[in-house]
Each structure stands twice: as C-alpha cells, then as structure tokens.
Protein backbone atom coordinates (compact mmCIF):
# COMPACT_ATOMS: atom_id res chain seq x y z
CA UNK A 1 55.75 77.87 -45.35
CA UNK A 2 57.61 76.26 -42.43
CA UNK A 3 61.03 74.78 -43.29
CA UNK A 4 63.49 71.67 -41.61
CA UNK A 5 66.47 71.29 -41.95
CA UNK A 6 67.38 67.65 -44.03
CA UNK A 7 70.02 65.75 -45.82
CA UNK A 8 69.18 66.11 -49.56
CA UNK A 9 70.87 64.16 -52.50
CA UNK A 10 69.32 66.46 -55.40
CA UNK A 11 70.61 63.76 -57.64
CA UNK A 12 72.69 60.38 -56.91
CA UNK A 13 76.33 61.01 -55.53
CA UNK A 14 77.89 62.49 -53.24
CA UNK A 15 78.71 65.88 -55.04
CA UNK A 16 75.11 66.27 -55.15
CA UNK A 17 74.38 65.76 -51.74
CA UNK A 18 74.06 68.43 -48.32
CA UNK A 19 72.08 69.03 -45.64
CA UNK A 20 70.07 71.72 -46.37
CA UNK A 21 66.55 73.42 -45.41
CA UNK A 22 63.64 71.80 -47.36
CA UNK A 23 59.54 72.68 -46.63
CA UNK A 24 58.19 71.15 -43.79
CA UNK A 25 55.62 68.17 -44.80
CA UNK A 26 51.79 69.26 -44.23
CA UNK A 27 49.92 66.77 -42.55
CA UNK A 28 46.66 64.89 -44.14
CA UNK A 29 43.27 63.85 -42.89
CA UNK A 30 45.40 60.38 -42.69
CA UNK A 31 48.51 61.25 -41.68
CA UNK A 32 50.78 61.45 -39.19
CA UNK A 33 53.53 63.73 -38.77
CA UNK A 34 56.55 62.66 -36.76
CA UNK A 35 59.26 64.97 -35.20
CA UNK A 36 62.62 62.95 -35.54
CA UNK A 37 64.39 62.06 -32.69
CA UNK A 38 66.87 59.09 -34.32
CA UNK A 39 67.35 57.37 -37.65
CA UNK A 40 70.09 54.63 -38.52
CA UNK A 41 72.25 54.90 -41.22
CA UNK A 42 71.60 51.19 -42.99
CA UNK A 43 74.75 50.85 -45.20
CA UNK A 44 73.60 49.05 -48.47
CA UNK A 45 70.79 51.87 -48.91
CA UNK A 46 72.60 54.87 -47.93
CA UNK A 47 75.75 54.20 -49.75
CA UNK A 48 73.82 53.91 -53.07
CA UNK A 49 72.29 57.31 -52.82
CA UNK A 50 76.01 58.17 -52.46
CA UNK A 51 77.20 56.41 -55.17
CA UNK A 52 75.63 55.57 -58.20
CA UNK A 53 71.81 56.14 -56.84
CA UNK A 54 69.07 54.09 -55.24
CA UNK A 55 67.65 51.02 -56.91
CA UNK A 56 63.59 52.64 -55.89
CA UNK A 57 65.47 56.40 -55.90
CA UNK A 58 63.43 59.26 -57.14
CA UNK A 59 65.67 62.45 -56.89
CA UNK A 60 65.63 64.65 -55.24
CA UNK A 61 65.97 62.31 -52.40
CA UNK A 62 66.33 62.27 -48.88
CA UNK A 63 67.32 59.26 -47.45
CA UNK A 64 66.55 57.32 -44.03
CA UNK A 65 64.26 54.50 -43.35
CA UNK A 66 64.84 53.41 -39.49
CA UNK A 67 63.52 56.27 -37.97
CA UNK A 68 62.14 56.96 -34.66
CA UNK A 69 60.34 60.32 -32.97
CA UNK A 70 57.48 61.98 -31.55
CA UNK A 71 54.16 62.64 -33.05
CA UNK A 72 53.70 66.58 -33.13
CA UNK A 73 50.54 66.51 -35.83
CA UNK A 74 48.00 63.86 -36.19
CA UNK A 75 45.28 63.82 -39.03
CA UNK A 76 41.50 64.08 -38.07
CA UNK A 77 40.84 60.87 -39.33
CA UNK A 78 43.20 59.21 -36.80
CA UNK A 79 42.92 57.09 -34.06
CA UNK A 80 45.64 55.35 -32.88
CA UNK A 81 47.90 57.57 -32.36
CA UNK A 82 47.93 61.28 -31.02
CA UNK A 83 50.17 63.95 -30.12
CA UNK A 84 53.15 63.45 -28.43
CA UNK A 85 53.20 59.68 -28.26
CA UNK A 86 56.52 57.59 -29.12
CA UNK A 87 56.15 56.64 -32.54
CA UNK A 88 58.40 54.34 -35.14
CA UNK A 89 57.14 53.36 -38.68
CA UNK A 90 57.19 51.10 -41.60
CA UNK A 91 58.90 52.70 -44.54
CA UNK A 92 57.65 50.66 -46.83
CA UNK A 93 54.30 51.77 -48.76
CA UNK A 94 51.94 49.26 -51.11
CA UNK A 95 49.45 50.61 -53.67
CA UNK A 96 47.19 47.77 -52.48
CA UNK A 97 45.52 47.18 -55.91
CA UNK A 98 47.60 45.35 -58.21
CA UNK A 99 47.82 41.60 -58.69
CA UNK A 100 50.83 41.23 -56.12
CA UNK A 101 49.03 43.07 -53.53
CA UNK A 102 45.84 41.62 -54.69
CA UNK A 103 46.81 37.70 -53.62
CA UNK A 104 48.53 38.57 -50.20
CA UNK A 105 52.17 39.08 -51.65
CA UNK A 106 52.84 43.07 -50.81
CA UNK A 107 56.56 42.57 -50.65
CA UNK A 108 55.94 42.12 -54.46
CA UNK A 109 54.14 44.82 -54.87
CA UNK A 110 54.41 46.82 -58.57
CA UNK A 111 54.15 50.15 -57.33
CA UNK A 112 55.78 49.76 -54.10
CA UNK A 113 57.44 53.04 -52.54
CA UNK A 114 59.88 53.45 -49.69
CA UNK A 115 60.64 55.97 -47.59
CA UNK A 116 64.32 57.47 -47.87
CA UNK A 117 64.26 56.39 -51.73
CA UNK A 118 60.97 57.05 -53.83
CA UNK A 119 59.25 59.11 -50.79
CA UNK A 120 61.04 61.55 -48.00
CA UNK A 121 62.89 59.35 -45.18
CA UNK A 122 64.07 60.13 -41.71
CA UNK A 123 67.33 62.03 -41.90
CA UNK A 124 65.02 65.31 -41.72
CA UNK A 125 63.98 67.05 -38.76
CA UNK A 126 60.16 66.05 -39.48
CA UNK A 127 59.01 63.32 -41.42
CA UNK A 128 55.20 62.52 -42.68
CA UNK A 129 53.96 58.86 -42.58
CA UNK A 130 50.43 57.64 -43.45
CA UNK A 131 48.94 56.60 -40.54
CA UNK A 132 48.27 53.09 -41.02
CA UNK A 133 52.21 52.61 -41.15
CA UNK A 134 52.64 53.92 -37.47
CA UNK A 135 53.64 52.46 -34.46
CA UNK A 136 53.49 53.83 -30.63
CA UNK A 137 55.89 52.57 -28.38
CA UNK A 138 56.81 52.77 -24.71
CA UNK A 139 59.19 54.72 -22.35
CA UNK A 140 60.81 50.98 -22.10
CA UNK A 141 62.83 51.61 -25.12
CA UNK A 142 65.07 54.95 -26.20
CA UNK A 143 64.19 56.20 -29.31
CA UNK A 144 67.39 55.22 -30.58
CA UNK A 145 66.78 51.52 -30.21
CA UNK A 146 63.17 51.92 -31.20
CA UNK A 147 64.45 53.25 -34.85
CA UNK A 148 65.71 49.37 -34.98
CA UNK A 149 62.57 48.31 -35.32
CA UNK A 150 62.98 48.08 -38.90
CA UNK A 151 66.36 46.23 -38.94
CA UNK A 152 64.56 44.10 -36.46
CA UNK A 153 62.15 43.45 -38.56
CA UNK A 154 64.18 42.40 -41.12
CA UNK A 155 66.16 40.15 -38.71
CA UNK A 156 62.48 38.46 -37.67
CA UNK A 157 61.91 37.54 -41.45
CA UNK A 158 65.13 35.45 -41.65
CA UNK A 159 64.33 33.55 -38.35
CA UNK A 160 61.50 32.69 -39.57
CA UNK A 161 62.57 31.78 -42.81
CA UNK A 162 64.84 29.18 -41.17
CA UNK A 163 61.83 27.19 -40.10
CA UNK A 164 63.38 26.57 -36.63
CA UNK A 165 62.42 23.64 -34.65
CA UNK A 166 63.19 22.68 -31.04
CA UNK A 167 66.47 22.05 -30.29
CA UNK A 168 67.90 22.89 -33.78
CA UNK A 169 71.51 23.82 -33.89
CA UNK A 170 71.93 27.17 -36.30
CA UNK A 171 75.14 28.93 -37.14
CA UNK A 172 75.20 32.49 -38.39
CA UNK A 173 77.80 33.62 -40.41
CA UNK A 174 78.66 37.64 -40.20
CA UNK A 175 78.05 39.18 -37.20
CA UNK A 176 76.97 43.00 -38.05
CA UNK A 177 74.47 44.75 -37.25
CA UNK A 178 71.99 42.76 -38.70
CA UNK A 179 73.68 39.36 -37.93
CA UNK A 180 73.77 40.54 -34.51
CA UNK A 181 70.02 40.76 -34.42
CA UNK A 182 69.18 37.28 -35.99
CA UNK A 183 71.41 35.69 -33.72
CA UNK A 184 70.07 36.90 -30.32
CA UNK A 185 66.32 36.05 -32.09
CA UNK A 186 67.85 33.12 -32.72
CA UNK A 187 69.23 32.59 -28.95
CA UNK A 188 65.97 33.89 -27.35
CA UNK A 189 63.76 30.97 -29.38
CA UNK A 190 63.26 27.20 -29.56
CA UNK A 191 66.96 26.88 -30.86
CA UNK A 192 69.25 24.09 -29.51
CA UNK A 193 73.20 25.47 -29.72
CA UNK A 194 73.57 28.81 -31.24
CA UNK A 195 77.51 30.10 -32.74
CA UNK A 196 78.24 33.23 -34.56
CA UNK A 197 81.26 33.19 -36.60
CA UNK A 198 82.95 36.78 -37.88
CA UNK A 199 86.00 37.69 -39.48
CA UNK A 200 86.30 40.95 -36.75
CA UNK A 201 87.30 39.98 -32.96
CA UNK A 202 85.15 43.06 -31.95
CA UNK A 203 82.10 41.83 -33.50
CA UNK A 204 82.28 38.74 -31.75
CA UNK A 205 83.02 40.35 -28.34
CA UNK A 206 80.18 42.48 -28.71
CA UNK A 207 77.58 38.96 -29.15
CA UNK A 208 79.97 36.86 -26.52
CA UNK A 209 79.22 39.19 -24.03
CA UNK A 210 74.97 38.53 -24.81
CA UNK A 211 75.48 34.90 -24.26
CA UNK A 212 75.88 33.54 -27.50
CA UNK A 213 78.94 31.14 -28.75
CA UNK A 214 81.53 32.69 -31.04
CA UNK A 215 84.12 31.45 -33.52
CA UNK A 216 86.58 33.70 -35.02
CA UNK A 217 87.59 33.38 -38.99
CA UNK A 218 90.80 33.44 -40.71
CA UNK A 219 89.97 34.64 -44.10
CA UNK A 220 93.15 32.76 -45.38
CA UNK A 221 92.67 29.19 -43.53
CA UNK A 222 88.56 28.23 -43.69
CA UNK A 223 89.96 24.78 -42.05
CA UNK A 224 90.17 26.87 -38.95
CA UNK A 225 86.37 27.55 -38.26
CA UNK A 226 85.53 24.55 -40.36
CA UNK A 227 87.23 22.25 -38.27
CA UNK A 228 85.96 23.90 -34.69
CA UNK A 229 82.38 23.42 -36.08
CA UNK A 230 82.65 19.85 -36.83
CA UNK A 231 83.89 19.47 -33.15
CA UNK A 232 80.88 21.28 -32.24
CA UNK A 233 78.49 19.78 -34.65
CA UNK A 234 79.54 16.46 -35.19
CA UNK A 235 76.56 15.79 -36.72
CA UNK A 236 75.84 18.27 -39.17
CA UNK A 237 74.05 22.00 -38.36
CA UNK A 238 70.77 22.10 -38.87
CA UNK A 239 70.14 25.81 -39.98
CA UNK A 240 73.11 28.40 -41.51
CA UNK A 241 72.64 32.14 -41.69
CA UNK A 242 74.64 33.85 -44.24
CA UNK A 243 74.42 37.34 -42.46
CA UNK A 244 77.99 38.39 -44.45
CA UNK A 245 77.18 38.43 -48.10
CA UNK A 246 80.34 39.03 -49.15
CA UNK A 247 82.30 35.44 -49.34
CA UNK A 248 81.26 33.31 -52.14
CA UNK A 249 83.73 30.12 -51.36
CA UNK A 250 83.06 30.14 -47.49
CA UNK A 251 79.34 29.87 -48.02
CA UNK A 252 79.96 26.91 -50.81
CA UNK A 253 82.04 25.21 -48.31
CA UNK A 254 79.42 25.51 -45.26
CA UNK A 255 76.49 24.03 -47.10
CA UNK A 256 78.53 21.29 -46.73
CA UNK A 257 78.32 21.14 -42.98
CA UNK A 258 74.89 21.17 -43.21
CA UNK A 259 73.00 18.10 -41.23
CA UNK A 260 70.56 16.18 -42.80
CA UNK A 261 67.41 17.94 -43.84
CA UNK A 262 69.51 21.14 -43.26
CA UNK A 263 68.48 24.72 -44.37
CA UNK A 264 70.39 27.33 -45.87
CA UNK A 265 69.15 31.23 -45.52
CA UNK A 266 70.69 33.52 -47.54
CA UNK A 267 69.96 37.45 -45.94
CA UNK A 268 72.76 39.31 -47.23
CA UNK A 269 72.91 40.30 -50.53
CA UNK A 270 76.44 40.18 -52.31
CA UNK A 271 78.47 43.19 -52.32
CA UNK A 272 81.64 42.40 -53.44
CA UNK A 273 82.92 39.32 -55.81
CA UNK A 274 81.86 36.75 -56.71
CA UNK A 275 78.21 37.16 -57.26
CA UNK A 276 77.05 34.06 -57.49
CA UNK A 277 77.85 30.30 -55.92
CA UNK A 278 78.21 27.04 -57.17
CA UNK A 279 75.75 24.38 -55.78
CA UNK A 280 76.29 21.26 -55.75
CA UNK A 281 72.91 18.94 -56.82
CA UNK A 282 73.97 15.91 -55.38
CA UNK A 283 74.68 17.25 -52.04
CA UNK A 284 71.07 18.98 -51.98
CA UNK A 285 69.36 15.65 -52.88
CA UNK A 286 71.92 13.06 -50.82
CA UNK A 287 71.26 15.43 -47.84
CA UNK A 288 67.67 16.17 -48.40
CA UNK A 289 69.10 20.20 -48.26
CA UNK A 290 66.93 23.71 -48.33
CA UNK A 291 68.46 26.43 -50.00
CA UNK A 292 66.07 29.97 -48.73
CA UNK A 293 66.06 33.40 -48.57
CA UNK A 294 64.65 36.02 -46.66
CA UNK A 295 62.73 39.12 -48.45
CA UNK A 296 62.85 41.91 -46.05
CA UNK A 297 58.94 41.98 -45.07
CA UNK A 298 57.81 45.23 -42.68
CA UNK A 299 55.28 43.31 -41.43
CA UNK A 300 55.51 42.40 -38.08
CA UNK A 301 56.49 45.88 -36.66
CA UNK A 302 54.06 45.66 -33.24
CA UNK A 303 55.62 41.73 -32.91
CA UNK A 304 59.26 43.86 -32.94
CA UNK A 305 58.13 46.58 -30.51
CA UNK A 306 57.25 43.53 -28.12
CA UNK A 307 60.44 41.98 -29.04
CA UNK A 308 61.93 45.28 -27.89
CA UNK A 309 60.28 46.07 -25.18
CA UNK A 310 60.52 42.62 -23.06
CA UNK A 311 64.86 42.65 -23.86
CA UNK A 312 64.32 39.79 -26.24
CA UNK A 313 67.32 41.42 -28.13
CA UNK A 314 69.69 44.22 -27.60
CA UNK A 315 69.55 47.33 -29.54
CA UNK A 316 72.22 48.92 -27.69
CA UNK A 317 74.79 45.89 -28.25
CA UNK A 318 74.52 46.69 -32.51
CA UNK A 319 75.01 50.85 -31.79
CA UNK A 320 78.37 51.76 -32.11
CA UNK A 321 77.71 55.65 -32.23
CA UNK A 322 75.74 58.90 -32.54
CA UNK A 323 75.86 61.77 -34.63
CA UNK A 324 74.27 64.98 -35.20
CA UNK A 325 72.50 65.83 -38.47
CA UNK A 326 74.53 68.22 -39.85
CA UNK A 327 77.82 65.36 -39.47
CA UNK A 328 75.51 63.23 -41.83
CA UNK A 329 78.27 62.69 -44.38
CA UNK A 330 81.24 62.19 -41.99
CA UNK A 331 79.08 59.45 -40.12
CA UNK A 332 78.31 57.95 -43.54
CA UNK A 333 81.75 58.10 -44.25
CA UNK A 334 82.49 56.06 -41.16
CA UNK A 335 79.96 53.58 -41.99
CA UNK A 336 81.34 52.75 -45.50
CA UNK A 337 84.94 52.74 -44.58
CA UNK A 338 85.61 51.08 -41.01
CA UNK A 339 84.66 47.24 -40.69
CA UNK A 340 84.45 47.43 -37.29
CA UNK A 341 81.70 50.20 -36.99
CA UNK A 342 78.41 48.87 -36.85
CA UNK A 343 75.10 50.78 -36.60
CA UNK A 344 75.42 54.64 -36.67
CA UNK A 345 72.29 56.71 -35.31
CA UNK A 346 71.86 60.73 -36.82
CA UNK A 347 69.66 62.55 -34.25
CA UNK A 348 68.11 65.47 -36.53
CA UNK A 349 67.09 67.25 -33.41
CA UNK A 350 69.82 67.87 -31.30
C-alpha cells in the first residue's frame, strides 16, 4: 500500500489534528487521480475543522477544497483528461437522484458531499476526484492561481446574482479575498462606476492598484464612507455587495443608499455579532428594493478557467503567501489571526 503524507483532523479541533502519512487513494475506472501542487486555505471552512468541526464533516477528515495539480493516474473509462495534464476540480459532489437534483437544483442536493469535509480534500500530497468534476487548464495560469478557481467560482455566482445591467453603479463592501474577486468581475463587465470600501488600508491598496475605486472605513464614524458615497452616487447605487459579513449596522445603513430598483447581495455569511439585520419594509417597497443572496454554485468551473486564463481577474493580487505542507497549522494560524492576510496557498509537494 502506497502512503502520502496529509493534514488529518481525526476528530474536530485542533488537538486532534497533524499532518501525518495516510494510504494513497486507488484510482477507479472513473477517476482521476491528481498529484497536488497548491491548495488555499479558505478561512470559514478550515477554521471549523479546527474548532468545533465542519458543518458536512465526517471525521476523520482532511480538509482542502481549492486545489490544483497534475494528473498522475487516469481511469480507463476517461477521456478528457490524461496523464500529466494541468488539472483543478469541483469539490463539490451530487448524488444526482433525489428530488433537489432531480428538478435542476444540485446546490440543494440531500446527499451532497464535499471534498475537504465529508470526502478527502487537497491538503494531501494526492487527491482522487471523479472524473466528471475535472478540469484541464493551461500553462497561462500557475497552479497556484488555478486552485482559485473555486473561490472564483464562488465570486461568479454573486455577480451574477446582482443581475448587472449596463452602466450600473455597484459598491462592494469587504475587500478580502473573495471581495477582491467580485469586484474585478465586477470591473471587467457591463458595470458603470465600480468602489470597494474596507476597513484595512492594505486591502484597498492591493484593488487600487487593479484599477478599481476605493474608500476607506472608520469603524467608529459610518458618516465618513457614507457621506463620500453620496458624493459619488448622488443618485442612489444600483447594486451593493456585502463581501464582509461581519457588520450588522453598516449593512442596515447602506440599503439605504440604495437607488431606485436597487439590489442587495448578501455573500458573506455572519461570523461575528449580530446575526441578523433589521429591514426596513417601507424602504423595500418606496424604493422598489431586492434583497439576494448568492449560494456558492461550482458550476461554471471551465467559464472560470477562461476567466483566468484571458487576465479577466488577478489571482496573484488576493495571494498573500505560501507555505509548505508540513507548516499547515502555523499558516492556518496566520489566516485566523491577522486581518490583513488574505489567501494562503499549502504546496503539499515541495
């Protein structure tokens, strides 16, 4: 039995988790197994393995679902892929058969398995994938910003939850990693005037420097950014992003700059207090307002690898550094304890 080396939370918390050699996945007639070469550390998954567990966990787990690497085994009954091509993946794995999948709604899906919770993820030196869920892409792209694909993904499903249409003015609130993304989607499409606004001064360098507009919060004066939008938007904004998820009050307070016929997306989930927000009726039906989300769809992962490809957005301006495998924890430690890091790539195979 060959063995890999892989990060391994036997059960949730971090007393109970190491890097450590595990077997080395066999690959099926339908598989195809991919040698690692990078895998992001996505915060809200990773630090619940750490914590208190993952909501799809099945322990023992090991975590990772941006991942990135070379096929090294390919299953007979494949054809779209072969050995040694550049290869990403959607994590996310539908049974197909039950009355979610059954009516076009797989996002819903009742038996619905991820990898780096309820299946093995990336932060492993190999990882197996069923075929249908893999992607080749080009020397155009590093492995490092083809394991983005995923985020990207995500980032694609809140643009086009915002229903853009030409010449719309959007906002984005929280520029991170993955409010980084939506905003240079948001930039590169049919989008009028495009601001990011971010608690962090780095954060906002990092998106100034692509082109986009930038306003700087002060957590303990909201008539700061407030005002410098009106003066920007004296008529309303047509689309907000809430890309933070953490500030109950500020998002109350920005519906209200919403334009006419406006649109709200909500991406982030809330971390912190206060769960929930108070809406106000009368200024949804005086303003003719959409309130929206964005489920996290892997849909669309060829549509990213274009996106990727042609420079539509900049992987490299949401990586703020590298690790190897066995400095898992310390880079995870980094992750959920400076506000100013934003995406950290493991490479299992250094």
């Amino acid at each position: 039995m060959e063995m890999m080396k892989a990060v391994v939370y036997d059960k949730p918390g971090r007393a109970n988790g190491s890097v450590k050699e595990i077997p080395r996945p066999v690959c099926g007639d339908n598989d195809v197994l991919i040698k690692v070469m990078a895998c992001g550390i996505c915060k809200p998954a990773e630090s619940s393995h750490d914590r208190t567990g993952s909501l799809l966990g099945v322990y023992p787990a090991v975590p990772g679902h941006e991942f990135a690497g070379i096929a090294v085994e390919v299953g007979k009954n494949v054809k779209h892929v072969k050995v040694g091509d550049r290869v990403t993946a959607d994590n996310g794995v539908q049974c197909g058969t039950c009355y979610y999948c059954q009516i076009g709604l797989p996002t819903m899906c009742e038996n619905f398995k991820s990898q780096g919770h309820n299946l093995q993820g990336g932060f492993a030196q190999y990882v197996l994938c069923k075929a249908e869920k893999v992607y080749t892409f080009s020397e155009k792209i590093s492995f490092d910003s083809a394991c983005l694909c995923e985020l990207t993904n995500c980032a694609l499903s809140c643009v086009d939850n915002c229903e853009l249409k030409y010449g719309d003015n959007v906002a984005i609130i929280g520029c991170g990693s993955s409010g980084s993304l939506i905003a240079q989607l948001i930039k590169n499409s049919c989008a009028g005037r495009v601001v990011a606004l971010d608690i962090l001064p780095s954060k906002l360098e990092r998106v100034s420097k692509l082109g986009i507009e930038t306003i700087l919060v002060d957590p303990d004066n909201y008539d700061k950014h407030e005002n410098a939008l009106k003066e920007m938007f004296p008529y309303g904004i047509d689309v907000i992003v809430d890309a933070a998820g953490d500030d109950g009050p500020m998002v109350e307070r920005m519906m209200r700059l919403l334009a006419p016929k406006g649109r709200f997306v909500m991406y982030s989930f809330f971390y912190r207090e206060p769960k929930t927000v108070k809406i106000e009726p009368g200024l949804l039906i005086r303003k003719g307002l959409k309130i929206t989300s964005a489920p996290l769809q892997m849909y669309r992962f060829r549509d990213c690898i274009n996106i990727l490809e042609q420079g539509k957005v900049d992987p490299g301006s949401v990586i703020s550094c590298v690790y190897p495998l066995e400095k898992y924890f310390e880079a995870l430690d980094r992750v959920m304890n400076d506000p100013e890091v934003m995406k950290v790539i493991i490479h299992p195979n250094d």
